[in-house]
PDB file of N, CA and C in Angstrom:
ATOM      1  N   UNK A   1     141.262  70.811  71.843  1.00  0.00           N
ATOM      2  CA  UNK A   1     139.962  70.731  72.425  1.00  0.00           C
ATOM      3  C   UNK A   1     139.982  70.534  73.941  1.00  0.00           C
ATOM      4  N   UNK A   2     141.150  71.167  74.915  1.00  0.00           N
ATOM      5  CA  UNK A   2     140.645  70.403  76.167  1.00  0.00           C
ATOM      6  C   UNK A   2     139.800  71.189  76.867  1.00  0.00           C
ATOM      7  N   UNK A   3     139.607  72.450  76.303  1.00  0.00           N
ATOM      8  CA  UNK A   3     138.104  73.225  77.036  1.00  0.00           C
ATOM      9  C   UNK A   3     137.096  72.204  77.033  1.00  0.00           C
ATOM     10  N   UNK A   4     136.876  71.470  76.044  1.00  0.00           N
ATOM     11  CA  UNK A   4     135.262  71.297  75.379  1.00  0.00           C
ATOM     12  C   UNK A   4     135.577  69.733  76.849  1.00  0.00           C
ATOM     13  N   UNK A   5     133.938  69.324  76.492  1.00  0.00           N
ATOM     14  CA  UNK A   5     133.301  68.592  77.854  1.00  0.00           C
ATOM     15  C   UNK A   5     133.499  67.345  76.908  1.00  0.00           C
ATOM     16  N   UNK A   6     133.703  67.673  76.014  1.00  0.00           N
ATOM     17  CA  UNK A   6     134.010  65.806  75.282  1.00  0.00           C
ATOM     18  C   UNK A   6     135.403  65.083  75.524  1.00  0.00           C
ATOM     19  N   UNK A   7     136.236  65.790  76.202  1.00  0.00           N
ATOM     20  CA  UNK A   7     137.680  65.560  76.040  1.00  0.00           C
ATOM     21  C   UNK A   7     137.999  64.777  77.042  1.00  0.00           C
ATOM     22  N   UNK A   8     138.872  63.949  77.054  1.00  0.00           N
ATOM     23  CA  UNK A   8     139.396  63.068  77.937  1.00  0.00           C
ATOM     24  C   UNK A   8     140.701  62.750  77.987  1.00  0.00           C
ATOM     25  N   UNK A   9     141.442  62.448  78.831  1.00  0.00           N
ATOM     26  CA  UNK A   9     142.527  62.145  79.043  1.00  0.00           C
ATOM     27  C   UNK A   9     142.898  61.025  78.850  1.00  0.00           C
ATOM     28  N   UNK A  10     143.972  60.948  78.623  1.00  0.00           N
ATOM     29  CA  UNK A  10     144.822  59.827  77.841  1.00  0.00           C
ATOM     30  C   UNK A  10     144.360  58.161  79.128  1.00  0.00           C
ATOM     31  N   UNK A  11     145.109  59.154  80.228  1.00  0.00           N
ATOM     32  CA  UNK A  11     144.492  57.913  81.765  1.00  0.00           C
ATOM     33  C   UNK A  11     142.935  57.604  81.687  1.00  0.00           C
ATOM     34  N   UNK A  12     141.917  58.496  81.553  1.00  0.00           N
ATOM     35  CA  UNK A  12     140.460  58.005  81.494  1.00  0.00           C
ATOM     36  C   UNK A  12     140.304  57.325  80.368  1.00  0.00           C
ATOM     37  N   UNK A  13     140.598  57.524  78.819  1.00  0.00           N
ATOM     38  CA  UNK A  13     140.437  56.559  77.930  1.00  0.00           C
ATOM     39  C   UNK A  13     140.998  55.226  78.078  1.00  0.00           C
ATOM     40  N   UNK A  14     142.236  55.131  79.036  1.00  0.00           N
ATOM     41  CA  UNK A  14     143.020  53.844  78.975  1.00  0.00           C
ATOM     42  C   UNK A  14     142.027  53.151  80.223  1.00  0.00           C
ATOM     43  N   UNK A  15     141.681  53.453  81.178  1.00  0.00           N
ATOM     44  CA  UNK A  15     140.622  53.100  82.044  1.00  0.00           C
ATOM     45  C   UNK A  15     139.211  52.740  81.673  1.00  0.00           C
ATOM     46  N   UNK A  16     138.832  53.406  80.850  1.00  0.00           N
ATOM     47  CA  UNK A  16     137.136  53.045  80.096  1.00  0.00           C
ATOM     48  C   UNK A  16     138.008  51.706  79.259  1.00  0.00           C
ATOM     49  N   UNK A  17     138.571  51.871  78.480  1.00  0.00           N
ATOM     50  CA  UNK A  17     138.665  50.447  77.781  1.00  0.00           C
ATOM     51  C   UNK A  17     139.125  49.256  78.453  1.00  0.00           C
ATOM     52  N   UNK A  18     139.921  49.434  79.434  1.00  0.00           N
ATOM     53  CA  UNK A  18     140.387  48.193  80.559  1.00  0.00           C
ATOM     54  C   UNK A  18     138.726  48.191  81.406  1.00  0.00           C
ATOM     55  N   UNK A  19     138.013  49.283  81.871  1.00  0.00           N
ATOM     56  CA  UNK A  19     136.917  48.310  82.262  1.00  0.00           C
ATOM     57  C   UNK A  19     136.429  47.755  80.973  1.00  0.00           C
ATOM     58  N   UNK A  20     136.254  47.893  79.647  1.00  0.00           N
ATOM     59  CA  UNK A  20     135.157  47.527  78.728  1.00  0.00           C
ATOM     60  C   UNK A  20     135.535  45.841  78.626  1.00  0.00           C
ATOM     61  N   UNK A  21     136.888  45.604  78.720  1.00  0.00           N
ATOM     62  CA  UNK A  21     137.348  44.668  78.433  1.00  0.00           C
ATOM     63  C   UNK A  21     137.194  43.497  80.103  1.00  0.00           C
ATOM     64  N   UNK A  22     137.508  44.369  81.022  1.00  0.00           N
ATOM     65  CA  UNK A  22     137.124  43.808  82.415  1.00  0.00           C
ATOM     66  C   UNK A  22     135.585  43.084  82.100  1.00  0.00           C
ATOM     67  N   UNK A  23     134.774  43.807  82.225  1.00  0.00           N
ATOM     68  CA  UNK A  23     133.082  43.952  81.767  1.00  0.00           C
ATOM     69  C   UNK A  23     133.214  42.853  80.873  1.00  0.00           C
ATOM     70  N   UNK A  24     134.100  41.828  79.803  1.00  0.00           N
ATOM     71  CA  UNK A  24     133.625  41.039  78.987  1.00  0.00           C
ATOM     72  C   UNK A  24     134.598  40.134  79.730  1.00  0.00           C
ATOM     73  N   UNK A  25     135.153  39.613  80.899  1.00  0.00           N
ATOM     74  CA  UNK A  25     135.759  38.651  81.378  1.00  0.00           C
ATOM     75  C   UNK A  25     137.230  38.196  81.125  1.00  0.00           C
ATOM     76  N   UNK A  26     137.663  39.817  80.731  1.00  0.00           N
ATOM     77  CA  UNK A  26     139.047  39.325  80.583  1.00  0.00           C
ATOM     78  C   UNK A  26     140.161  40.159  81.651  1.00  0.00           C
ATOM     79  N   UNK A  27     141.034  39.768  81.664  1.00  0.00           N
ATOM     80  CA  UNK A  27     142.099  40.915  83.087  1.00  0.00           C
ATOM     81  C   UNK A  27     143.426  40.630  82.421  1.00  0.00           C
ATOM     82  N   UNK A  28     144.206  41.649  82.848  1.00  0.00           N
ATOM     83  CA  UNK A  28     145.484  42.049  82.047  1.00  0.00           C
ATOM     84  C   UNK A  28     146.434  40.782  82.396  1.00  0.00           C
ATOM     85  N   UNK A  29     147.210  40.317  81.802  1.00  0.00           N
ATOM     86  CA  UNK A  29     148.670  40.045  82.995  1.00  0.00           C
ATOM     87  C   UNK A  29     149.707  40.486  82.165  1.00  0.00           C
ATOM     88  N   UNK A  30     150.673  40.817  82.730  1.00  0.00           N
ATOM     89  CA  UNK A  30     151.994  41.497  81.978  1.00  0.00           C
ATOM     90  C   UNK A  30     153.402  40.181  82.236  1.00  0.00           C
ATOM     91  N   UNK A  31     153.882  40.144  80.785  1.00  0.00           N
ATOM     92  CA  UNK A  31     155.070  38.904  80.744  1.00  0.00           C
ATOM     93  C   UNK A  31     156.135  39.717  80.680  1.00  0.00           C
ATOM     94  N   UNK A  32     157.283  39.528  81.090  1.00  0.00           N
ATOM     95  CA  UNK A  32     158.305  40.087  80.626  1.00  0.00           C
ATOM     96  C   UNK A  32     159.155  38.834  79.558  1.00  0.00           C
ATOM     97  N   UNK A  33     159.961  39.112  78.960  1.00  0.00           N
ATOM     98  CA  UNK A  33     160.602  37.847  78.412  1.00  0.00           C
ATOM     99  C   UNK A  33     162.309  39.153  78.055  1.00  0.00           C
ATOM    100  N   UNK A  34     163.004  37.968  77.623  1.00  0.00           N
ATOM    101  CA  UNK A  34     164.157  38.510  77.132  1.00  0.00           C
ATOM    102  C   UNK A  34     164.200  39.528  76.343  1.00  0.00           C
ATOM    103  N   UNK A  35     164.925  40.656  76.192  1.00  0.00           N
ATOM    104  CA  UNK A  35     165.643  41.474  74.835  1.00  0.00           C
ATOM    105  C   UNK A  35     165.913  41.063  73.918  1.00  0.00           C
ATOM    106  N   UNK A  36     165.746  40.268  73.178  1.00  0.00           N
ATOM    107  CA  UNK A  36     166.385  39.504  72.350  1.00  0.00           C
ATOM    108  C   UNK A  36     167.157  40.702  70.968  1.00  0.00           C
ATOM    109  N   UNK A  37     166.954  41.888  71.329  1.00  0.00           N
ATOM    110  CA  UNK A  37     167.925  42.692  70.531  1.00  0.00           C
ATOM    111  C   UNK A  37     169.006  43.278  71.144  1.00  0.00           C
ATOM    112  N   UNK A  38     169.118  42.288  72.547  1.00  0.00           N
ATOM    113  CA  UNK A  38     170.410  43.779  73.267  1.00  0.00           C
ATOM    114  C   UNK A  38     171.714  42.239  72.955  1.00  0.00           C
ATOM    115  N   UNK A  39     172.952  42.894  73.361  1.00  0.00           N
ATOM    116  CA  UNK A  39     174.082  42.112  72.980  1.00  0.00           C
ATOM    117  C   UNK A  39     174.024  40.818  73.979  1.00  0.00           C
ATOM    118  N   UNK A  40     173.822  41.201  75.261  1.00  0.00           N
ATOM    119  CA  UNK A  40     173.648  40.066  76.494  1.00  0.00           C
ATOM    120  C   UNK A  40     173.178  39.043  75.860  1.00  0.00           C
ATOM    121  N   UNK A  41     171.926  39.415  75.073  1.00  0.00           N
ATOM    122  CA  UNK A  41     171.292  38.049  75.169  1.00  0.00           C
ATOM    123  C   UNK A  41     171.986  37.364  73.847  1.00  0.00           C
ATOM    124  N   UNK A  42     172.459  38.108  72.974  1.00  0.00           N
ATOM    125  CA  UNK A  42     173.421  37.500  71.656  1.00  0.00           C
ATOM    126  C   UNK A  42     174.710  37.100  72.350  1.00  0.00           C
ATOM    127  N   UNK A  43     175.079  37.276  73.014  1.00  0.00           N
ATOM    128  CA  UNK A  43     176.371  36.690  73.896  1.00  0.00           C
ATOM    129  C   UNK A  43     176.030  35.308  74.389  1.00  0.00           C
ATOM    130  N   UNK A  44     174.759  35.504  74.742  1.00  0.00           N
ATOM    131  CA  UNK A  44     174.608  33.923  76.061  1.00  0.00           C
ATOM    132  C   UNK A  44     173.772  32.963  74.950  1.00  0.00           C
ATOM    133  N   UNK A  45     173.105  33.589  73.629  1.00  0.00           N
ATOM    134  CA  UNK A  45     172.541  32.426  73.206  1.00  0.00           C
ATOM    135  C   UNK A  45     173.330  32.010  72.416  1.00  0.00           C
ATOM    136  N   UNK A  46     174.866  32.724  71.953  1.00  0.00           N
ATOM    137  CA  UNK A  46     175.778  31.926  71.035  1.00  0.00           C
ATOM    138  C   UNK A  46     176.985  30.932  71.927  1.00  0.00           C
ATOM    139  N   UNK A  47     176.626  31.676  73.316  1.00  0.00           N
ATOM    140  CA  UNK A  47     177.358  30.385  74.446  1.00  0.00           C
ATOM    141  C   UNK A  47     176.704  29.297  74.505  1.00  0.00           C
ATOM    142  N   UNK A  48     175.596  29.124  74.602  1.00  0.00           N
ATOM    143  CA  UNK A  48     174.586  27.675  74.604  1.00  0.00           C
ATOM    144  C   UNK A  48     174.765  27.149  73.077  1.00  0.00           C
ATOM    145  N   UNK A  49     174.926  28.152  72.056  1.00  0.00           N
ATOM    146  CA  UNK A  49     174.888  27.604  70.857  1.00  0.00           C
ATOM    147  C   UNK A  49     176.190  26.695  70.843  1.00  0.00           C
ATOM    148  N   UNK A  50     177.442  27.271  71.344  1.00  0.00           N
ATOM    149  CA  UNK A  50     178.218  26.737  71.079  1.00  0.00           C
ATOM    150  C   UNK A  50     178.938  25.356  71.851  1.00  0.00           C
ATOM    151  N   UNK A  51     177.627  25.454  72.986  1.00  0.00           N
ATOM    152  CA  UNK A  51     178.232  24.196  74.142  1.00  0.00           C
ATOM    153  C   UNK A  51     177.229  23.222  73.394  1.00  0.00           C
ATOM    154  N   UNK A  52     176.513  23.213  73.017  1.00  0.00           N
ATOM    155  CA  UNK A  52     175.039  22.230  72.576  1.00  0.00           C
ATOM    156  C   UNK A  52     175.846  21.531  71.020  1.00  0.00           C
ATOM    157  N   UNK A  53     176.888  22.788  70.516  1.00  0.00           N
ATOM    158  CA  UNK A  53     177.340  21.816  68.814  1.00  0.00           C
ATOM    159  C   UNK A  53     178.589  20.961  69.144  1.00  0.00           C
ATOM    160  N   UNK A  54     179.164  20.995  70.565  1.00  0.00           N
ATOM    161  CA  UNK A  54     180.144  20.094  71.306  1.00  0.00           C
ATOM    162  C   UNK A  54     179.425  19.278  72.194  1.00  0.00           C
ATOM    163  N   UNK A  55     178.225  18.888  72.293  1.00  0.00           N
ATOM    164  CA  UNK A  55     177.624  18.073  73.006  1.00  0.00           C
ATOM    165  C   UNK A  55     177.748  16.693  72.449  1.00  0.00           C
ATOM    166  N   UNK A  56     177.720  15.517  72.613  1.00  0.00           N
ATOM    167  CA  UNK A  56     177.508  14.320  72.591  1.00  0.00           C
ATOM    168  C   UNK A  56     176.175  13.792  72.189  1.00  0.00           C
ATOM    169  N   UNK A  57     175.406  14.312  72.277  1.00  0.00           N
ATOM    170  CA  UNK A  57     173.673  14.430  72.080  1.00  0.00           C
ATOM    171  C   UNK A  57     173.099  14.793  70.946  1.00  0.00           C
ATOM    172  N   UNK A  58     174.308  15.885  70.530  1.00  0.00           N
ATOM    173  CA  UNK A  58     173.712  17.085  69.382  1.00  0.00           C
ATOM    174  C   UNK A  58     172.930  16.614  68.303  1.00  0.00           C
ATOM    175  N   UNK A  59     173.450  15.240  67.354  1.00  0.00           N
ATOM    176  CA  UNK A  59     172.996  15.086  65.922  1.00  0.00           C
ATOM    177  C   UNK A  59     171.243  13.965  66.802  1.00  0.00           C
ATOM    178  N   UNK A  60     171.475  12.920  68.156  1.00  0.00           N
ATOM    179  CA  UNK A  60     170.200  13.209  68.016  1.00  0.00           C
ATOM    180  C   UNK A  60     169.320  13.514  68.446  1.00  0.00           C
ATOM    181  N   UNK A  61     169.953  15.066  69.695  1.00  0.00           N
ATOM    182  CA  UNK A  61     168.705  15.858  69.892  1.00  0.00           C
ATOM    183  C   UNK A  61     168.201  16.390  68.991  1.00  0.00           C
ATOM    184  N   UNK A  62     168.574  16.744  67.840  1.00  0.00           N
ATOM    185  CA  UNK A  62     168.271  17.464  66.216  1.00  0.00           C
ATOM    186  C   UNK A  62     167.549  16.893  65.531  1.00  0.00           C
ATOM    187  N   UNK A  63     167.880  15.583  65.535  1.00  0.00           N
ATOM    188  CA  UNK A  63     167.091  14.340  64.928  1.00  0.00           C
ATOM    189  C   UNK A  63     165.498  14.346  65.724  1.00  0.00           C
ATOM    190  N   UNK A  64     165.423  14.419  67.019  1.00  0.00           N
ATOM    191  CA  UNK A  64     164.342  14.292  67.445  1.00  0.00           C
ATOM    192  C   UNK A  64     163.822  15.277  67.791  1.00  0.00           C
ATOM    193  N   UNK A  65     164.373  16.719  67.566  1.00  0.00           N
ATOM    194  CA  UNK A  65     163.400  18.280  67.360  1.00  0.00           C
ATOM    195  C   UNK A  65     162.648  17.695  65.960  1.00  0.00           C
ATOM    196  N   UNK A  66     163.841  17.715  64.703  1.00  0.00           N
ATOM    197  CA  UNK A  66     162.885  17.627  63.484  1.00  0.00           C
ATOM    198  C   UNK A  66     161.947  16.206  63.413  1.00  0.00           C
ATOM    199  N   UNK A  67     162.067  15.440  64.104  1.00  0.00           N
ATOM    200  CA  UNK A  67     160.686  14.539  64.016  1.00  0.00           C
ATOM    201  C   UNK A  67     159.697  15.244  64.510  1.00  0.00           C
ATOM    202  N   UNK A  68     159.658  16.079  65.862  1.00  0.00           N
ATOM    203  CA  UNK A  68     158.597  16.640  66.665  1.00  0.00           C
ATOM    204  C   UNK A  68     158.079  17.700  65.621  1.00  0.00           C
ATOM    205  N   UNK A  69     158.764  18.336  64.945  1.00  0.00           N
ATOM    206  CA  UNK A  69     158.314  19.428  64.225  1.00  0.00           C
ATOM    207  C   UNK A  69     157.352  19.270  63.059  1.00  0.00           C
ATOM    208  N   UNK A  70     158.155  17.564  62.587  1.00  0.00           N
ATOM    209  CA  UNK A  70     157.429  17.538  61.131  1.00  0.00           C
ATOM    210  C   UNK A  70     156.106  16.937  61.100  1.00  0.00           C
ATOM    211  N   UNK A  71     154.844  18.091  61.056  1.00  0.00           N
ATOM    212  CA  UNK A  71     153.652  17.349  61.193  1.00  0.00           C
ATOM    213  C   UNK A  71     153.245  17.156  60.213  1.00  0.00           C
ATOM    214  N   UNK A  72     153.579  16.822  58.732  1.00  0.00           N
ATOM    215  CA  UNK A  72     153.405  16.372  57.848  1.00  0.00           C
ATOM    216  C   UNK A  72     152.237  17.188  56.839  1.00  0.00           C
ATOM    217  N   UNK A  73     151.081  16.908  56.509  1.00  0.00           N
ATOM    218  CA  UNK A  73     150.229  18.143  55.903  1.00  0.00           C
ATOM    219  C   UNK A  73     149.302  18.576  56.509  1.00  0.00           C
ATOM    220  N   UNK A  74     149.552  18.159  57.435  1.00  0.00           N
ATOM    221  CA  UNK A  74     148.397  17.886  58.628  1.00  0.00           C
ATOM    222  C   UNK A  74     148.058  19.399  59.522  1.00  0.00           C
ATOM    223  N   UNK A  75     149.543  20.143  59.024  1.00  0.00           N
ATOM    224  CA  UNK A  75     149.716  21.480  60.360  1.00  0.00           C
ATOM    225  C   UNK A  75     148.921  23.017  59.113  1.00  0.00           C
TER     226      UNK A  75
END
């Protein structure tokens, strides 16, 4: 259909809906965060894994994740 006068482009549809959404008070922001599927990041989080289970701390930083975690029936 790109003769016909109804047709639009991929850029004008992505523009009408970023204003529609502008128009109701909201604006984009873009995060980046880790790969967490490429090898780098399986390399460096089994290096922290493995300095944190030789730590001195370990049984009760663990101890005091699972207190923080356990919100009882409440969550």
């Amino acid at each position: 259909m790109p003769g016909s006068a109804a047709w639009r482009s991929s850029r004008t549809k992505v523009q009408a809906h970023r204003d529609r959404l502008r128009a109701q008070g909201l604006r984009p922001v873009q995060i980046w965060l880790p790969d967490v599927r490429s090898a780098r990041f399986k390399r460096e989080a089994e290096r922290q894994s493995r300095l944190v289970a030789r730590s001195r701390g370990e049984k009760a930083a663990l101890a005091f994740i699972a207190a923080a975690a356990d919100w009882g029936d409440e969550a």
